[in-house]
Protein backbone atom coordinates (compact mmCIF):
# COMPACT_ATOMS: atom_id res chain seq x y z
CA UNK A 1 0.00 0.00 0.00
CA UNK A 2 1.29 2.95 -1.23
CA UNK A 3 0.58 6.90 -1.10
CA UNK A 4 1.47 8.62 -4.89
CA UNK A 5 3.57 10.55 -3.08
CA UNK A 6 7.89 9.80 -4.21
CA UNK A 7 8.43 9.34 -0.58
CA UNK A 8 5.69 6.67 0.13
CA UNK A 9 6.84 5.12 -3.14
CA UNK A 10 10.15 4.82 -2.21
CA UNK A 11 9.29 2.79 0.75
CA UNK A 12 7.18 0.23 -1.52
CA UNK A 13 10.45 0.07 -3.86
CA UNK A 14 12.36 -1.35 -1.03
CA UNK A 15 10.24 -3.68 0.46
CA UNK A 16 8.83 -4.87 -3.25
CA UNK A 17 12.88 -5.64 -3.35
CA UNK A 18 13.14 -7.20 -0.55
CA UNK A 19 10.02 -9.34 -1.48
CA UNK A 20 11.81 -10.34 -4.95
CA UNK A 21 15.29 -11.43 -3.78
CA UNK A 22 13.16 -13.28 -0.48
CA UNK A 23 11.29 -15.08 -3.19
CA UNK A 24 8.13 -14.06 -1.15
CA UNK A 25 5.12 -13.13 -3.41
CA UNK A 26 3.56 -9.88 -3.48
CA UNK A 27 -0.25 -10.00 -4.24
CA UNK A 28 -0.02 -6.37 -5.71
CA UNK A 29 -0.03 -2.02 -5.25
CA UNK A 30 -2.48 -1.00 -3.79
CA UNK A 31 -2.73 3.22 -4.36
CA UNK A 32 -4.02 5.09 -1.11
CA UNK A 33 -5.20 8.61 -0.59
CA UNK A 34 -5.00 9.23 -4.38
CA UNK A 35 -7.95 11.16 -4.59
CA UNK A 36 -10.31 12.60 -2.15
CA UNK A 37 -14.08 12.54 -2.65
CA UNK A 38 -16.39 14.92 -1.15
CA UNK A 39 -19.84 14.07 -1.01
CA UNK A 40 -21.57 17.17 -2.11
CA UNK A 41 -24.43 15.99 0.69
CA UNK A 42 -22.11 16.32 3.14
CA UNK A 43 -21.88 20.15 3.03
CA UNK A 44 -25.75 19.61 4.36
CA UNK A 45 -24.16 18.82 7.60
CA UNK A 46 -22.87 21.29 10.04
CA UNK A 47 -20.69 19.02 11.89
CA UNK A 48 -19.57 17.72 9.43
CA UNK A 49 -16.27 20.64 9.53
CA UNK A 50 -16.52 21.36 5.49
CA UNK A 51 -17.43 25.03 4.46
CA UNK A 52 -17.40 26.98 1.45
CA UNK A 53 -15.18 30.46 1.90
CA UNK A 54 -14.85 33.19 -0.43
CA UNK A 55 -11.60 34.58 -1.96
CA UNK A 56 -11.32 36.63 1.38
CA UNK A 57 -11.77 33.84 3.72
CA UNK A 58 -15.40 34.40 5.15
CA UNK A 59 -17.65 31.78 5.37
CA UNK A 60 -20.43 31.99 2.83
CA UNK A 61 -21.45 27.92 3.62
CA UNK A 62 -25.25 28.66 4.67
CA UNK A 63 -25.93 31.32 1.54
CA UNK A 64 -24.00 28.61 -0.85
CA UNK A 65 -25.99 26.04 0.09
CA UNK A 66 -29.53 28.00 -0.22
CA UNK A 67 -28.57 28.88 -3.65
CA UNK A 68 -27.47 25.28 -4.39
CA UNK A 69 -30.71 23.92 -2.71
CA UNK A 70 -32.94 27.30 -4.93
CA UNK A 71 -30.93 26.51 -8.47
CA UNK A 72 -29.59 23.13 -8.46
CA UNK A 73 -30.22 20.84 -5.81
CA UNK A 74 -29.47 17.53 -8.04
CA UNK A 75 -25.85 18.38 -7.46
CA UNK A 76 -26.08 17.36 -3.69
CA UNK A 77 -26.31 13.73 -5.39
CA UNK A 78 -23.14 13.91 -6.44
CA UNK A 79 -19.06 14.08 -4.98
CA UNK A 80 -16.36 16.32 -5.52
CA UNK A 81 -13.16 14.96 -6.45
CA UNK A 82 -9.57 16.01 -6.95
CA UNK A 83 -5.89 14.38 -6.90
CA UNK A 84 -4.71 15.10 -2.98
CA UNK A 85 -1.08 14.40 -4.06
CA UNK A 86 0.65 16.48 -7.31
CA UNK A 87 2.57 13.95 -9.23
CA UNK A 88 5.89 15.97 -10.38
CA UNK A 89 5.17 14.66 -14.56
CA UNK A 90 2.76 13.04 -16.61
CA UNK A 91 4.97 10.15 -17.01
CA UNK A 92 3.07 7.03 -15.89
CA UNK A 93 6.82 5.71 -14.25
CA UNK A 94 6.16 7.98 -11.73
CA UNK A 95 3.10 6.63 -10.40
CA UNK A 96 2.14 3.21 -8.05
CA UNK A 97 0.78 2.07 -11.17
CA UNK A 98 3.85 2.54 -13.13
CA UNK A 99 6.04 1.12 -10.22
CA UNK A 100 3.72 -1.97 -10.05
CA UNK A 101 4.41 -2.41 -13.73
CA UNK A 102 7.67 -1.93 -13.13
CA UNK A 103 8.36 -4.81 -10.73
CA UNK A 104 6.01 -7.03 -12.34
CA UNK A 105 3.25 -7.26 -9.80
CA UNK A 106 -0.36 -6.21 -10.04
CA UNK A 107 -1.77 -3.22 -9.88
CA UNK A 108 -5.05 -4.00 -7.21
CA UNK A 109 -6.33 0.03 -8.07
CA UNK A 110 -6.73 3.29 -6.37
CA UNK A 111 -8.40 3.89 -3.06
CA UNK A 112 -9.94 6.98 -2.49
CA UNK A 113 -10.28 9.11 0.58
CA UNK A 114 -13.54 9.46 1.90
CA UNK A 115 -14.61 11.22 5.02
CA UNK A 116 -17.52 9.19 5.49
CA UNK A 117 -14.84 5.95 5.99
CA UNK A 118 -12.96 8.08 7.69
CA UNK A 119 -16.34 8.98 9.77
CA UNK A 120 -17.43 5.66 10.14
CA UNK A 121 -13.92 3.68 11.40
CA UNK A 122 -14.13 6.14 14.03
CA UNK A 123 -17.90 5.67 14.73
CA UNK A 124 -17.15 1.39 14.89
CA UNK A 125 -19.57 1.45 12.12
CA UNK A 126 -19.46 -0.62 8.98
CA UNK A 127 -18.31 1.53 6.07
CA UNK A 128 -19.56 -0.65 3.33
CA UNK A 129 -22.75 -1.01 5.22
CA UNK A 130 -24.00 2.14 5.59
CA UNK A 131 -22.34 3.93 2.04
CA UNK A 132 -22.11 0.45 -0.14
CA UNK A 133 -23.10 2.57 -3.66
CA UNK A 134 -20.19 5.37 -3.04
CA UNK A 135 -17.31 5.21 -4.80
CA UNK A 136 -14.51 4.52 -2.18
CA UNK A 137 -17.03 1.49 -1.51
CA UNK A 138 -16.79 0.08 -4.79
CA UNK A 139 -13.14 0.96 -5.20
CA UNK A 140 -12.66 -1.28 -1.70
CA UNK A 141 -15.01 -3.55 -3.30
CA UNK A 142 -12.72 -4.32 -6.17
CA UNK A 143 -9.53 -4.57 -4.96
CA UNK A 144 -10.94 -6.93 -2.29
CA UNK A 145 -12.39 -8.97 -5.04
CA UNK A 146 -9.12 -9.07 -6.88
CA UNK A 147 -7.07 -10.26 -3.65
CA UNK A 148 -9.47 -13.02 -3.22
CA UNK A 149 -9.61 -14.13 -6.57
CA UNK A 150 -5.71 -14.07 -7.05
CA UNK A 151 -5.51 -15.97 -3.47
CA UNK A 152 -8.00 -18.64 -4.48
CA UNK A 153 -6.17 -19.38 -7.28
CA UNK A 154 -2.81 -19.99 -5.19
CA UNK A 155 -4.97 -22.55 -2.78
CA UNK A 156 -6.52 -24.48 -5.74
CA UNK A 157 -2.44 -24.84 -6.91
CA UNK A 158 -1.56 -25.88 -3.16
């Protein structure tokens, strides 16, 4: 598990390494914290800590919101999303994915942050439970599905 970041990465070099001259088999990259996605519902909820500012700093979260809810309130259906960590090039080398492909193991995908996972490990409450249909769910979903399928495959060979 890796962050995009060339620090994080550079910890994943070494042990992927260590893994290849140890003969031990890596069941793939997995990319963390590569984006962040805000559910736009979220800014519904005052505790929630999220709110809108202006280009001088004041808080214009409750007038937003009224004009979101007036003019568009469809939007509150859906998440924004942008890359939490700048990657220095375009070059795909310089990416998990690119380092997976790099040392010959698979890429298991991106998992995005979320504060409702974040909200919920801290509540004790199931994650994929109560947000199964958001996107950091089905991201989890997938790269679970791949470890188990790549695992069942090495206990029908044992």
């Amino acid at each position: 598990v890796t962050t995009p970041q060339e620090v994080s990465m550079a910890d994943v070099r070494k042990e992927l390494n260590f893994c290849k001259k140890t003969n031990l088999n890596v069941l793939g990259v997995v990319e963390n914290m590569s984006d962040i996605f805000i559910p736009f519902s979220s800014l519904q909820e005052p505790s929630n800590g999220f709110k809108i500012v202006n280009s001088d700093g004041a808080d214009i979260t409750e007038e937003s919101i009224n004009k979101i809810r007036n003019v568009c309130p469809e939007i509150f259906n859906g998440n924004l999303v942008f890359r939490l960590f700048s990657i220095p090039s375009n070059n795909v080398e310089n990416t998990p994915l690119g380092m997976a492909n790099k040392f010959g193991v698979p890429y298991l995908g991106k998992l995005p942050m979320d504060p409702n996972l974040m909200k919920s490990c801290e509540l004790g409450q199931s994650f994929i439970e109560y947000f199964p249909k958001s996107a950091t769910a089905v991201a989890l979903d997938n790269i679970v599905n791949k470890i188990i399928n790549k695992t069942e495959k090495v206990d029908m060979i044992i």
